[in-house]
Protein backbone atom coordinates (compact mmCIF):
# COMPACT_ATOMS: atom_id res chain seq x y z
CA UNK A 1 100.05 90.77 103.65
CA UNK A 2 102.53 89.38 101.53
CA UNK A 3 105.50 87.07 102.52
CA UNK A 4 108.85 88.75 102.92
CA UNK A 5 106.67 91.96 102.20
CA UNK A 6 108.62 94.39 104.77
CA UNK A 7 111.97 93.35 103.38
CA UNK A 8 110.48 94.44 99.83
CA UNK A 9 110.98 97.56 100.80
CA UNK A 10 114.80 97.77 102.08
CA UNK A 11 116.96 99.85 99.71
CA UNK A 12 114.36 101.54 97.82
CA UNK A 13 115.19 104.73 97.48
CA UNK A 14 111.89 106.22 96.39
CA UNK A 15 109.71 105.37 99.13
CA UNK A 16 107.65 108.12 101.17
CA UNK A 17 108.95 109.64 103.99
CA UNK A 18 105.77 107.62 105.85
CA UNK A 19 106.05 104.04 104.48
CA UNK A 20 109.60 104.12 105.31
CA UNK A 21 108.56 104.84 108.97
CA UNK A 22 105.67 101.84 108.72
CA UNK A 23 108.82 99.21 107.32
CA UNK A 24 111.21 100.62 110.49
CA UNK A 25 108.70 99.72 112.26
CA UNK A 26 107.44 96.36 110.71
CA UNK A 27 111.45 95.60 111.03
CA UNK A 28 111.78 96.43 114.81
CA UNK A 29 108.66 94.03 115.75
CA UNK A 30 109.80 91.05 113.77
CA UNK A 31 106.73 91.61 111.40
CA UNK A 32 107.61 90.46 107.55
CA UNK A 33 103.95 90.15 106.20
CA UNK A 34 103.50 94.10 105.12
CA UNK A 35 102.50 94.51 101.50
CA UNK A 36 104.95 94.81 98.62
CA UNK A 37 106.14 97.16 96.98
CA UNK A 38 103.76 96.67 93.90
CA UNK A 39 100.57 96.69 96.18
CA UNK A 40 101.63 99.75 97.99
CA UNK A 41 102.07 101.60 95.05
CA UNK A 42 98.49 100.46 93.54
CA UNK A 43 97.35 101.67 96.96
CA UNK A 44 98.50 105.18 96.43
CA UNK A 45 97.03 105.54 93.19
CA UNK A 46 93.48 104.24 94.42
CA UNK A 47 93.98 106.25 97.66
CA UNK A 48 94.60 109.60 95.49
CA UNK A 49 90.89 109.26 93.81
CA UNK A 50 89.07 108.73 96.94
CA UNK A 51 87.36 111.73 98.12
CA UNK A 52 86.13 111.59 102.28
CA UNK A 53 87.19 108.03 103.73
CA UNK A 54 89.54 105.12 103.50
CA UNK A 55 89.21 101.57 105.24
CA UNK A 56 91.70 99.03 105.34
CA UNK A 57 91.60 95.55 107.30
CA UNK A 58 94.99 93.98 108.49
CA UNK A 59 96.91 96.89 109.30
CA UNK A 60 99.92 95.08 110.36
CA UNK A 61 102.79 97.49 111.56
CA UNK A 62 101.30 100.60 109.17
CA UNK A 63 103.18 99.55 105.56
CA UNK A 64 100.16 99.58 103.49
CA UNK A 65 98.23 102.06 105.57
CA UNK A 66 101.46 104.52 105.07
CA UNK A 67 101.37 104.35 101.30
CA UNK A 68 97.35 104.99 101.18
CA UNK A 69 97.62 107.65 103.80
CA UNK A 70 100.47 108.94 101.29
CA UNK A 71 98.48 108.84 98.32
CA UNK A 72 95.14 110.46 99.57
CA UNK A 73 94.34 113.89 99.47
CA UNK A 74 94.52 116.44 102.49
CA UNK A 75 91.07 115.70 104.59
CA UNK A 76 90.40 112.05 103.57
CA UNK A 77 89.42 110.20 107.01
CA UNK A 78 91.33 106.71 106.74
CA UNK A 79 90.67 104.16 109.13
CA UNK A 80 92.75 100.34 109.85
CA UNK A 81 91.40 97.43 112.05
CA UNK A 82 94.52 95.27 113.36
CA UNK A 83 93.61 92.15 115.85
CA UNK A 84 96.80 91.97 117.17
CA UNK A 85 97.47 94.45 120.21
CA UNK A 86 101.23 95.11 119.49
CA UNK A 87 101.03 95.59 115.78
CA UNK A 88 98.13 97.74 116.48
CA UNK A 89 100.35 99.92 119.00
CA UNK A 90 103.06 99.94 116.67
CA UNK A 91 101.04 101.36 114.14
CA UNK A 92 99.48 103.73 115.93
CA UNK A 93 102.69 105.18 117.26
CA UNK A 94 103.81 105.63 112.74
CA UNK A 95 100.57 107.63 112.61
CA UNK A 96 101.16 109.45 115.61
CA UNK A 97 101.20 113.10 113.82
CA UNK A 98 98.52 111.88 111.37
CA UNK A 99 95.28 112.84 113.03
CA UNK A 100 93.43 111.91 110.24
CA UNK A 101 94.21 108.38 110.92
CA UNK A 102 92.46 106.05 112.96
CA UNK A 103 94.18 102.66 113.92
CA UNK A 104 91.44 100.38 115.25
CA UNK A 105 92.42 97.12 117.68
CA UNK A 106 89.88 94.18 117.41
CA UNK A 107 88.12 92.40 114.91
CA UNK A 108 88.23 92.92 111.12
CA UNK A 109 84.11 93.20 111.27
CA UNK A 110 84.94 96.47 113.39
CA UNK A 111 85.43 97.95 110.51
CA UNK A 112 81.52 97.90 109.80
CA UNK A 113 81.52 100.85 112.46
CA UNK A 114 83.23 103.53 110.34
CA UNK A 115 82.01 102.83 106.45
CA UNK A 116 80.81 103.69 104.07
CA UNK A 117 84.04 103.96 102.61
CA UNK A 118 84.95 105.32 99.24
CA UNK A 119 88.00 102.71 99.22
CA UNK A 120 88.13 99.55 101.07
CA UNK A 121 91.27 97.25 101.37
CA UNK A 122 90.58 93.81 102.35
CA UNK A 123 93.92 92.53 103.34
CA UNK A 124 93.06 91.20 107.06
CA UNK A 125 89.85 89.64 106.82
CA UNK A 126 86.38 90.28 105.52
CA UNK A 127 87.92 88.69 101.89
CA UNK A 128 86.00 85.56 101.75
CA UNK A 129 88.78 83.02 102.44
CA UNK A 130 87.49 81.46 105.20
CA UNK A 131 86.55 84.27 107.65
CA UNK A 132 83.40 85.60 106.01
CA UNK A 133 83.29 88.43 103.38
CA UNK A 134 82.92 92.17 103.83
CA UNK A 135 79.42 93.83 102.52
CA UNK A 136 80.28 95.65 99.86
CA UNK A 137 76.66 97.11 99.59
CA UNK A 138 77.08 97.99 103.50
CA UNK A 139 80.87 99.04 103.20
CA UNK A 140 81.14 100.68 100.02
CA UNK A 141 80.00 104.14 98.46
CA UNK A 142 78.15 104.23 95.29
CA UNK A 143 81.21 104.35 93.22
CA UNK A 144 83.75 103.10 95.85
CA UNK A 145 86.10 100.79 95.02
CA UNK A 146 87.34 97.43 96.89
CA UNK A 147 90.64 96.19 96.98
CA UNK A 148 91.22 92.06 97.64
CA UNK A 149 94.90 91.31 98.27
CA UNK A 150 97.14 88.63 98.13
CA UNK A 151 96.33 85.78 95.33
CA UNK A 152 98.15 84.24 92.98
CA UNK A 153 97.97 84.82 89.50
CA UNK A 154 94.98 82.71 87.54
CA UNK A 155 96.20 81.13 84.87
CA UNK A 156 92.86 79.12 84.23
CA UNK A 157 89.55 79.99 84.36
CA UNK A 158 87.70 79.36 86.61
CA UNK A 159 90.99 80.23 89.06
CA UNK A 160 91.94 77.51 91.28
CA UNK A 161 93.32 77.24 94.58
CA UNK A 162 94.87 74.30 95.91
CA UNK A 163 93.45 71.90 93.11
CA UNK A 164 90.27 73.70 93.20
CA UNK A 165 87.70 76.52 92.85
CA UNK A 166 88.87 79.85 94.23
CA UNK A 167 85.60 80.35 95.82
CA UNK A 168 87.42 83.44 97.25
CA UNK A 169 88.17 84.91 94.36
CA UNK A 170 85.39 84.07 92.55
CA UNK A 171 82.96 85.47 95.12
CA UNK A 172 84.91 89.04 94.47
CA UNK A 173 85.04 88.31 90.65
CA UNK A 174 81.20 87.52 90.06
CA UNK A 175 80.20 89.66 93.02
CA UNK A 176 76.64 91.21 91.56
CA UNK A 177 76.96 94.84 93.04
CA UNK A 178 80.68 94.92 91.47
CA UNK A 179 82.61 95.27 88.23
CA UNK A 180 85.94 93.41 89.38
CA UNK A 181 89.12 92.20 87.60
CA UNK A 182 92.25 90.53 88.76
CA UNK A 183 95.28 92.56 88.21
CA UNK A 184 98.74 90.83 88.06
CA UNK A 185 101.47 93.05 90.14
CA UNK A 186 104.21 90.77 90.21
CA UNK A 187 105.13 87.01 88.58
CA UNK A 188 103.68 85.86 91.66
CA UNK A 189 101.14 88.36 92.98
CA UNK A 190 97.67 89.44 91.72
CA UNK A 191 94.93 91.44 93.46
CA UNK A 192 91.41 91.61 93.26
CA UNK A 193 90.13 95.41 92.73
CA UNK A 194 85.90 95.52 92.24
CA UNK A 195 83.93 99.45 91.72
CA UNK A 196 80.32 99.11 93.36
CA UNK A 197 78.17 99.53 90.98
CA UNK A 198 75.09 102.54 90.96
């Protein structure tokens, strides 16, 4: 979730047919946290090299769901946990043609249910800032890849956060079943993107 992410997205012309559907409705329910621009478009790119299954957390009103459903491949099961009800309705009505889309309502741990996943979005919990961190060993494929959202770019190492530590980020950064970086999208936007180790 990014701030003023949904209006990000008003008068681009190049956007898929189904992320512009996720940002109509992120408009029409009031919701301005969807992902930017910049993370949508990593999303597709990841989402095009993962082969059976997809998992994001925080699925909002559908914006970053819509750009990895259009990146993956025909087949590719994805799969989004969203606590709140509405958004989660409002989501599921974008995907409503999409069968191979699963909107979940609850808890970001009910993600656990569907994995292993061969890409994993943390962008609604699970991402080690305060409400526990997803198990990569548990979540991911050998192989899979894990997508943090939402920091801001490190311009010192170690990263700090409010005058200090990231632990966040450095739990995803040091992680010991992951090779991770930080990868700067914007002036003011970095993610965290990790490949589970053999």
């Amino acid at each position: 979730m990014s701030l003023h992410g949904t209006d990000a997205h008003v008068g681009m012309d190049a956007l898929p047919d189904l992320v512009r559907r996720a940002v109509a409705a992120a408009r029409e329910h009031g919701f301005a946290l969807s992902c930017r621009p910049e993370q949508g478009r990593l999303l597709s790119v990841l989402a095009a090299g993962a082969p059976r299954a997809i998992a994001e957390t925080g699925t909002g009103c559908g914006v970053g769901l819509a750009w990895l459903a259009s990146g993956a491949a025909p087949g590719v099961r994805l799969v989004s946990v969203e606590r709140d009800l509405e958004r989660a309705r409002a989501a599921a009505d974008v995907f409503r043609d999409r069968p191979e889309v699963e909107i979940v309502q609850g808890d970001w741990r009910r993600i656990e249910a569907y994995g292993p996943f061969d890409l994993l979005v943390l962008d609604g919990g699970g991402q080690a800032k305060g409400d526990g961190a997803a198990d990569v060993d548990r979540l991911l494929s050998p192989g899979g890849t894990v997508v943090i959202d939402d920091f801001t770019p490190a311009t010192t190492w170690p990263p700090h956060f409010d005058g200090a530590p990231d632990t966040a980020r450095l739990h995803w950064l040091d992680h010991p079943s992951l090779r991770a970086t930080e990868l700067r999208l914007a002036a003011d936007l970095s993610v965290v993107v990790g490949r589970r180790l053999p």
